[in-house]
Protein backbone atom coordinates (compact mmCIF):
# COMPACT_ATOMS: atom_id res chain seq x y z
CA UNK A 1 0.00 0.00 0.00
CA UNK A 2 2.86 2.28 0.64
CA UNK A 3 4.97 1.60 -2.67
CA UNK A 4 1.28 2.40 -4.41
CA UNK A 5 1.05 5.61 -2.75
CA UNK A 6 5.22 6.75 -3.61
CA UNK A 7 4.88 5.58 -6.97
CA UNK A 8 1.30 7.93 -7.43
CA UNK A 9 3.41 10.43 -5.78
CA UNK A 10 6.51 10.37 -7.56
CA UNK A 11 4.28 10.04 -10.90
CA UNK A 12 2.44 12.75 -10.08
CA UNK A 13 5.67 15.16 -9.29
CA UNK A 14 6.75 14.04 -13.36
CA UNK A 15 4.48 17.35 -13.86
CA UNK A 16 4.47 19.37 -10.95
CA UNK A 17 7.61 18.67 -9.29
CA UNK A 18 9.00 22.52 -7.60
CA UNK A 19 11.16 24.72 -10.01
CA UNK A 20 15.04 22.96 -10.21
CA UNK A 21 13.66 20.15 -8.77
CA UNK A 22 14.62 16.93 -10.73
CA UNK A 23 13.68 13.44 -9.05
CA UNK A 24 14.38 9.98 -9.92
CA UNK A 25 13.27 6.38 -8.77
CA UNK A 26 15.48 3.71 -7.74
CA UNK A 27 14.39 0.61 -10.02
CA UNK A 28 14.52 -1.94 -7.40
CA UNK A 29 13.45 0.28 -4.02
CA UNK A 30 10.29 2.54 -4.65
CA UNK A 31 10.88 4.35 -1.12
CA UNK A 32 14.34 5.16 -2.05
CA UNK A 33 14.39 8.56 -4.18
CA UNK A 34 17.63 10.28 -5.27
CA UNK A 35 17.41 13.93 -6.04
CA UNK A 36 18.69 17.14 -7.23
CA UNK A 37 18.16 20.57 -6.17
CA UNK A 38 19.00 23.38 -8.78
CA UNK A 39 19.19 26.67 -6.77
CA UNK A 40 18.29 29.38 -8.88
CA UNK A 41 18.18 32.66 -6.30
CA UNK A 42 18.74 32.97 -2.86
CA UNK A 43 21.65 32.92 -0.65
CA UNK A 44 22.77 29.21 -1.84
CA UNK A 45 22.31 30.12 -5.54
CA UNK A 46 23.79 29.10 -7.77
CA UNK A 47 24.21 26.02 -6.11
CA UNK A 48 23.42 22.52 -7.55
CA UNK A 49 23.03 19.90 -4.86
CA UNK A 50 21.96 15.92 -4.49
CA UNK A 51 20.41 14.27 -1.98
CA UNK A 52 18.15 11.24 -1.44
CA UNK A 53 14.84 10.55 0.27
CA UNK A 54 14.44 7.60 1.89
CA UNK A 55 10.80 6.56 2.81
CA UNK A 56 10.48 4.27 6.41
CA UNK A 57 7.70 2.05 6.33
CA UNK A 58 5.33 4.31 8.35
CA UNK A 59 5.52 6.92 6.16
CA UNK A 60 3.20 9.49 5.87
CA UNK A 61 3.10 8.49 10.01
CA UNK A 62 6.89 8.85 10.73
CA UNK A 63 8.84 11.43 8.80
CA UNK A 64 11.32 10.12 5.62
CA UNK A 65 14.68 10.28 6.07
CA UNK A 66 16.48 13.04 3.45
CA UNK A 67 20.26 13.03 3.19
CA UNK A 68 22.77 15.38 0.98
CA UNK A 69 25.65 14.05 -0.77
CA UNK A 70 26.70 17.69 -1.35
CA UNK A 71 28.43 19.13 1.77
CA UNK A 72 27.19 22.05 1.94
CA UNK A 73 27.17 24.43 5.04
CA UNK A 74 23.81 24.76 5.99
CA UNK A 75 21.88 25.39 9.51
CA UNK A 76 19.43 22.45 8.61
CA UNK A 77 21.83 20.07 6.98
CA UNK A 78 24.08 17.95 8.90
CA UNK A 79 27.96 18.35 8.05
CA UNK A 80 29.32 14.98 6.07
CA UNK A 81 32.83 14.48 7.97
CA UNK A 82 30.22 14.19 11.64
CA UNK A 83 27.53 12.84 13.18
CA UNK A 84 25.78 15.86 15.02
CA UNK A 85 23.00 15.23 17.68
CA UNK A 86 19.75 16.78 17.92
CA UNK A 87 19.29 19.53 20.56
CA UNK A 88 18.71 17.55 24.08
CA UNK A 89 15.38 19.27 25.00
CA UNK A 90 13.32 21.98 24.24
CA UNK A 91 12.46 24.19 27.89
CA UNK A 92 9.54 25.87 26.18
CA UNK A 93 7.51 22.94 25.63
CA UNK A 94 9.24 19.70 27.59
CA UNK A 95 9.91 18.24 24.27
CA UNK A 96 12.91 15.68 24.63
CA UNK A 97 14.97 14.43 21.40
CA UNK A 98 14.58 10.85 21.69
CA UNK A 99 18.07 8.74 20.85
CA UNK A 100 16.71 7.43 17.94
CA UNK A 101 16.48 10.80 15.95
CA UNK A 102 19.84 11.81 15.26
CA UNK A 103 20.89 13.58 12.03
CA UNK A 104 23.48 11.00 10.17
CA UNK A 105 25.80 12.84 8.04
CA UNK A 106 24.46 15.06 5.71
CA UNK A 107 21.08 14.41 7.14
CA UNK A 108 19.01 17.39 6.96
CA UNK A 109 16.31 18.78 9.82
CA UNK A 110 13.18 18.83 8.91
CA UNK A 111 11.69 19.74 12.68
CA UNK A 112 11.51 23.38 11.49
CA UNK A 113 9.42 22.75 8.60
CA UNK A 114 6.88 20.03 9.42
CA UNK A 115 7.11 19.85 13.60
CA UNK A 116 3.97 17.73 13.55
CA UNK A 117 6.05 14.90 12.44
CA UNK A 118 8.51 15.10 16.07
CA UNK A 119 5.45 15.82 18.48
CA UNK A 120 7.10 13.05 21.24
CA UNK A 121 6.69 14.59 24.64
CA UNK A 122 8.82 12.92 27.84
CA UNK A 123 9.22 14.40 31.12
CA UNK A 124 12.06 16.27 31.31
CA UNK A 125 15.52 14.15 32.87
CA UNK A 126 15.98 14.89 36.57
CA UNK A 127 19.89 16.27 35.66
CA UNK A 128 20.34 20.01 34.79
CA UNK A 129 23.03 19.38 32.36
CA UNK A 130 23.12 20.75 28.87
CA UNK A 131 25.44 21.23 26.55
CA UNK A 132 26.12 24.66 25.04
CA UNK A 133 26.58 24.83 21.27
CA UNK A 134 27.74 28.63 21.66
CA UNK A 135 31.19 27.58 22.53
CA UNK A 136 32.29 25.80 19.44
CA UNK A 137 31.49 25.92 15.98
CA UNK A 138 30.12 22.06 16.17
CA UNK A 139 29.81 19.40 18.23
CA UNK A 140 30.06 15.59 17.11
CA UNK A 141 29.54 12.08 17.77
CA UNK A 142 31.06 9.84 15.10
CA UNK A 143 30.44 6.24 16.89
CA UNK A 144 27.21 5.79 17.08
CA UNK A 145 25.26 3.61 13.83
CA UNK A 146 22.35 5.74 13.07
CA UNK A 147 18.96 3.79 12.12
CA UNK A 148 16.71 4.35 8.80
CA UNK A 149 14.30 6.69 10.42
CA UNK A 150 16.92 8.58 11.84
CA UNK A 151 16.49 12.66 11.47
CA UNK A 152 17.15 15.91 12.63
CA UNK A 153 16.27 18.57 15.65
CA UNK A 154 13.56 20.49 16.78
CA UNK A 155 10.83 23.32 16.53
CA UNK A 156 8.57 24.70 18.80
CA UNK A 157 8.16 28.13 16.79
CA UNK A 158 7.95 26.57 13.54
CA UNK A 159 4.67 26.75 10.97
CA UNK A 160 1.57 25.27 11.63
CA UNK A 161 1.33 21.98 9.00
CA UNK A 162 -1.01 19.34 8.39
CA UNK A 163 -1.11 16.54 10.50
CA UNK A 164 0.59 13.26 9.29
CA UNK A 165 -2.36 11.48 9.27
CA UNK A 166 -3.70 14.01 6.84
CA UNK A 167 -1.12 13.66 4.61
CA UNK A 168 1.76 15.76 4.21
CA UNK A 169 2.64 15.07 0.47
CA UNK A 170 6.72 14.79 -1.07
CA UNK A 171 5.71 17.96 -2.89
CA UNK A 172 5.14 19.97 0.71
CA UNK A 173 8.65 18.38 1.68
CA UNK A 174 10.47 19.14 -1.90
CA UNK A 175 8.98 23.06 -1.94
CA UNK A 176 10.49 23.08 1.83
CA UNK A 177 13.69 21.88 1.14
CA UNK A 178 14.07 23.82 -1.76
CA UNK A 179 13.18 26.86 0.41
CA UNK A 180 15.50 26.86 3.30
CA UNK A 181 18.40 27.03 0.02
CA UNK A 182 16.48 30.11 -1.64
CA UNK A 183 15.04 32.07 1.01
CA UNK A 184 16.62 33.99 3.70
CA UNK A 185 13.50 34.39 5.21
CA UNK A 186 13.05 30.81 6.16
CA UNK A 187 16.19 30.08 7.40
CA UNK A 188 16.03 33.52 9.51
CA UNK A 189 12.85 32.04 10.80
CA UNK A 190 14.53 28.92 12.14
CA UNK A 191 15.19 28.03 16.00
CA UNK A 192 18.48 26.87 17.08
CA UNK A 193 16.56 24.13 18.43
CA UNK A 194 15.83 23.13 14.91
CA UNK A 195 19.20 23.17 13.48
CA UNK A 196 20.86 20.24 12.09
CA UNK A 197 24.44 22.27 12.33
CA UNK A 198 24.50 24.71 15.10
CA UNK A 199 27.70 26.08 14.07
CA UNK A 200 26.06 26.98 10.30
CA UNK A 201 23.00 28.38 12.12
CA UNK A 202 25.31 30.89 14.57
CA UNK A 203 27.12 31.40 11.14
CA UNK A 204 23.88 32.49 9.35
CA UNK A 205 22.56 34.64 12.18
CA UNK A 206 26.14 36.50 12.40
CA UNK A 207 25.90 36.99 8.84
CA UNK A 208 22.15 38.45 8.69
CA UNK A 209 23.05 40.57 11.76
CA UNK A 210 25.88 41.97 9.44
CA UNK A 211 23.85 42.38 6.48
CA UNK A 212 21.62 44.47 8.73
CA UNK A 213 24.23 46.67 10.52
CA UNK A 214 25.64 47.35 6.86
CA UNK A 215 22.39 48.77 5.24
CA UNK A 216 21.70 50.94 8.54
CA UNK A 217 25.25 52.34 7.47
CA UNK A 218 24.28 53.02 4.05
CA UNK A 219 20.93 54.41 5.14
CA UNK A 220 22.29 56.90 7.92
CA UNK A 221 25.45 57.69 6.13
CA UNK A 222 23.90 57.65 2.06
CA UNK A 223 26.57 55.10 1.06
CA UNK A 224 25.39 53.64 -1.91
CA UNK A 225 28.90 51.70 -3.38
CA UNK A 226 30.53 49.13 -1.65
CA UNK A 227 31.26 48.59 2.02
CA UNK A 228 33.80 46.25 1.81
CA UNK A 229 36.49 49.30 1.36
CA UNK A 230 38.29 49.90 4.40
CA UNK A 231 37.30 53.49 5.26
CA UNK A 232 33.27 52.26 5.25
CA UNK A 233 34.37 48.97 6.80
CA UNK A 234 34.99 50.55 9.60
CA UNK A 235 32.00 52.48 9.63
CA UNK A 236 30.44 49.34 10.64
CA UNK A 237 29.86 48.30 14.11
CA UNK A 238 31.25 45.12 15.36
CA UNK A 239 29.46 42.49 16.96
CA UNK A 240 30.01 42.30 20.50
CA UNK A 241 30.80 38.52 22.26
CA UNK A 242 31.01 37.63 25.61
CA UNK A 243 34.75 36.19 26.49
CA UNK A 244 35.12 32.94 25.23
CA UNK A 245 32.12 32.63 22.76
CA UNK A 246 33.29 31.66 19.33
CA UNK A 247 33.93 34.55 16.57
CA UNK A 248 31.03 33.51 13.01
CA UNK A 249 31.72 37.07 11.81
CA UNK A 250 32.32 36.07 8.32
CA UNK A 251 32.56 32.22 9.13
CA UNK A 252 29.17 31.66 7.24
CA UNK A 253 30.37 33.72 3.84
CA UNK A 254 33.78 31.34 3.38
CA UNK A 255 32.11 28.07 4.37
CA UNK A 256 28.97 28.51 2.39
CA UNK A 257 30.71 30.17 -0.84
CA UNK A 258 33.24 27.12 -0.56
CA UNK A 259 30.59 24.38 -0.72
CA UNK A 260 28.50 26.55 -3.42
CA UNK A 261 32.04 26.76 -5.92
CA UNK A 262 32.56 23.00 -5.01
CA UNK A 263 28.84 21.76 -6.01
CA UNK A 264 29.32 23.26 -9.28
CA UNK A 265 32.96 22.54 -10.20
CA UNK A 266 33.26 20.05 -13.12
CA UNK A 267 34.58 17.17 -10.17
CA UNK A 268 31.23 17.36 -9.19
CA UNK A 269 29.21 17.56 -11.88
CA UNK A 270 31.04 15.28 -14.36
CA UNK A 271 32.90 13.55 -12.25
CA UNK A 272 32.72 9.83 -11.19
CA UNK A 273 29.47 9.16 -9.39
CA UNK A 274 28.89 7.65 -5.99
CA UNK A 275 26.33 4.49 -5.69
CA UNK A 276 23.90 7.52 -4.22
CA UNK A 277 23.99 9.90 -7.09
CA UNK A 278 24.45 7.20 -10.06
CA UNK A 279 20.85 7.36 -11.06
CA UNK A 280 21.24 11.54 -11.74
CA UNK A 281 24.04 12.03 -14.04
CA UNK A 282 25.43 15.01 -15.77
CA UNK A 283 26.70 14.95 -19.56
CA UNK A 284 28.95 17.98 -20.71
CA UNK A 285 27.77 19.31 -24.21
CA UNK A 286 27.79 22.22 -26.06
CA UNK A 287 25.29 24.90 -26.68
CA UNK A 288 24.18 23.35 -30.11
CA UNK A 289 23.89 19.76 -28.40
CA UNK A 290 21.68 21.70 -25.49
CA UNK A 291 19.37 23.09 -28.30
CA UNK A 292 18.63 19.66 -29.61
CA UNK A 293 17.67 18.42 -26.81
CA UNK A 294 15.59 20.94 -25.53
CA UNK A 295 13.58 20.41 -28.99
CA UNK A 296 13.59 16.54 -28.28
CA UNK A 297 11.94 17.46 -25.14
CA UNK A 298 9.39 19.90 -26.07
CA UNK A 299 8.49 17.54 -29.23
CA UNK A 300 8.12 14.46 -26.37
CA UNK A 301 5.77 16.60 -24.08
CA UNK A 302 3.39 17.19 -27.48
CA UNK A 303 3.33 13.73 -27.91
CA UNK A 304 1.66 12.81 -24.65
């Protein structure tokens, strides 16, 4: 019943599958998707990234399990060299990461976007421990074997979705995922409690907080070129830290450029594929062999 429901799914998404959103079906697995993600605007444009979705066998009940190949960094997306744990609790609501749902490498959170999915309530643990993110960039756990249905962090100020049972369909999680790539706004709406790398998502915020202190300059000083010269440089404010906390001015801009350059580079897109990404392969041509195509293409959709 499940396979009959991806495969309506996935054949329904041959038509209406989100802009740069390219899909394909593993022949022998129908709950094992591998992806592609073409990032058109945004801060992660121009990126070009793959991933997979895996479906558990309680899905629409249980959340799928999505996973990059492209190490981007990203405060929802898992780094690929670590495994990173979910946040241990949330104090706002008593909700308690359970030690099943931990982000594997490149796993990516999806507790911001559909929270329904993660609504597990515990007690909260007698001990007053916690760990704080704040003082490094990440924190890892490389021993532990994560399980199929293994995913990300957590949410208690994300928005309102349908329930599982209702059905939240792989176009709702595709439009998501594209989102948090090419939209500040979502990612500025996410809760560290949500990220699936706390170091990108102190990264991000340092960087938005820059963003911001650089167009109060050019609004209260009528700068209008470009405030990277020293003499407006300075005419920004810095961030202040408390002693000890961990310096992101900038962090996010290197780390996130460097995965963007590397998704794109011809290694990656014409390189040789890994068993993940073999399904979605890239062929270099030029722009007359493009143009045929594209007519091959447009003649095929006429023909249905």
């Amino acid at each position: 019943m499940q396979n009959q429901r991806l495969l309506i799914e996935f054949n329904g998404l041959k038509t209406a599958s989100p802009a740069g959103v390219f899909l394909s079906l593993s022949p022998s697995d129908p709950a094992l998707w591998t992806g592609v993600i073409f990032v058109r605007e945004g801060p992660y444009a121009p990126a070009i990234l793959r991933f997979q979705i895996s479906f558990p066998a309680a899905y629409p009940t249980i959340p799928p399990l999505v996973t990059f190949s492209t190490d981007v960094f990203h405060p929802l997306l898992a780094p690929l060299t670590v495994q990173l744990y979910t946040s241990s609790e949330d104090d706002s609501n008593g909700v308690v990461v359970l030690e099943d749902e931990k982000l594997p490498p490149g796993g990516f959170s999806l507790r911001h976007g559909f929270p329904s999915w993660f609504k597990r309530t515990r007690t909260k643990p007698a001990s007053g421990s916690e760990r704080d993110p704040a003082q490094a960039p990440e924190s890892s756990n490389a021993s532990s074997q994560v399980p199929p249905t293994a995913l990300s962090s957590i949410s208690s100020t994300s928005r309102d979705m349908a329930d599982p049972e209702d059905g939240i369909t792989v176009y709702e999680l595709l439009r998501y995922i594209r989102s948090t790539f090419d939209d500040s706004s979502v990612l500025d709406d996410v809760p560290i409690e949500a990220a699936g790398n706390s170091g990108a998502w102190r990264a991000w915020k340092a960087h938005r907080e820059h963003e911001a202190q650089v167009a109060k300059v050019k609004r209260l000083s009528g700068l209008g070129g470009n405030t990277s010269s020293p003499s407006k440089r300075n005419l920004v404010p810095k961030a202040t830290r408390q002693p000890g906390e961990w310096n992101w001015e900038g962090v996010w801009e290197v780390r996130a450029k460097k995965g963007i350059d590397l998704s794109v580079s011809e290694a990656s897109l014409y390189g040789n594929s890994t068993s993940n990404d073999e399904l979605i392969n890239f062929l270099e041509a030029d722009e007359d062999a493009v143009e045929t195509m594209k007519e091959n293409m447009i003649r095929s959709l006429r023909a249905i």
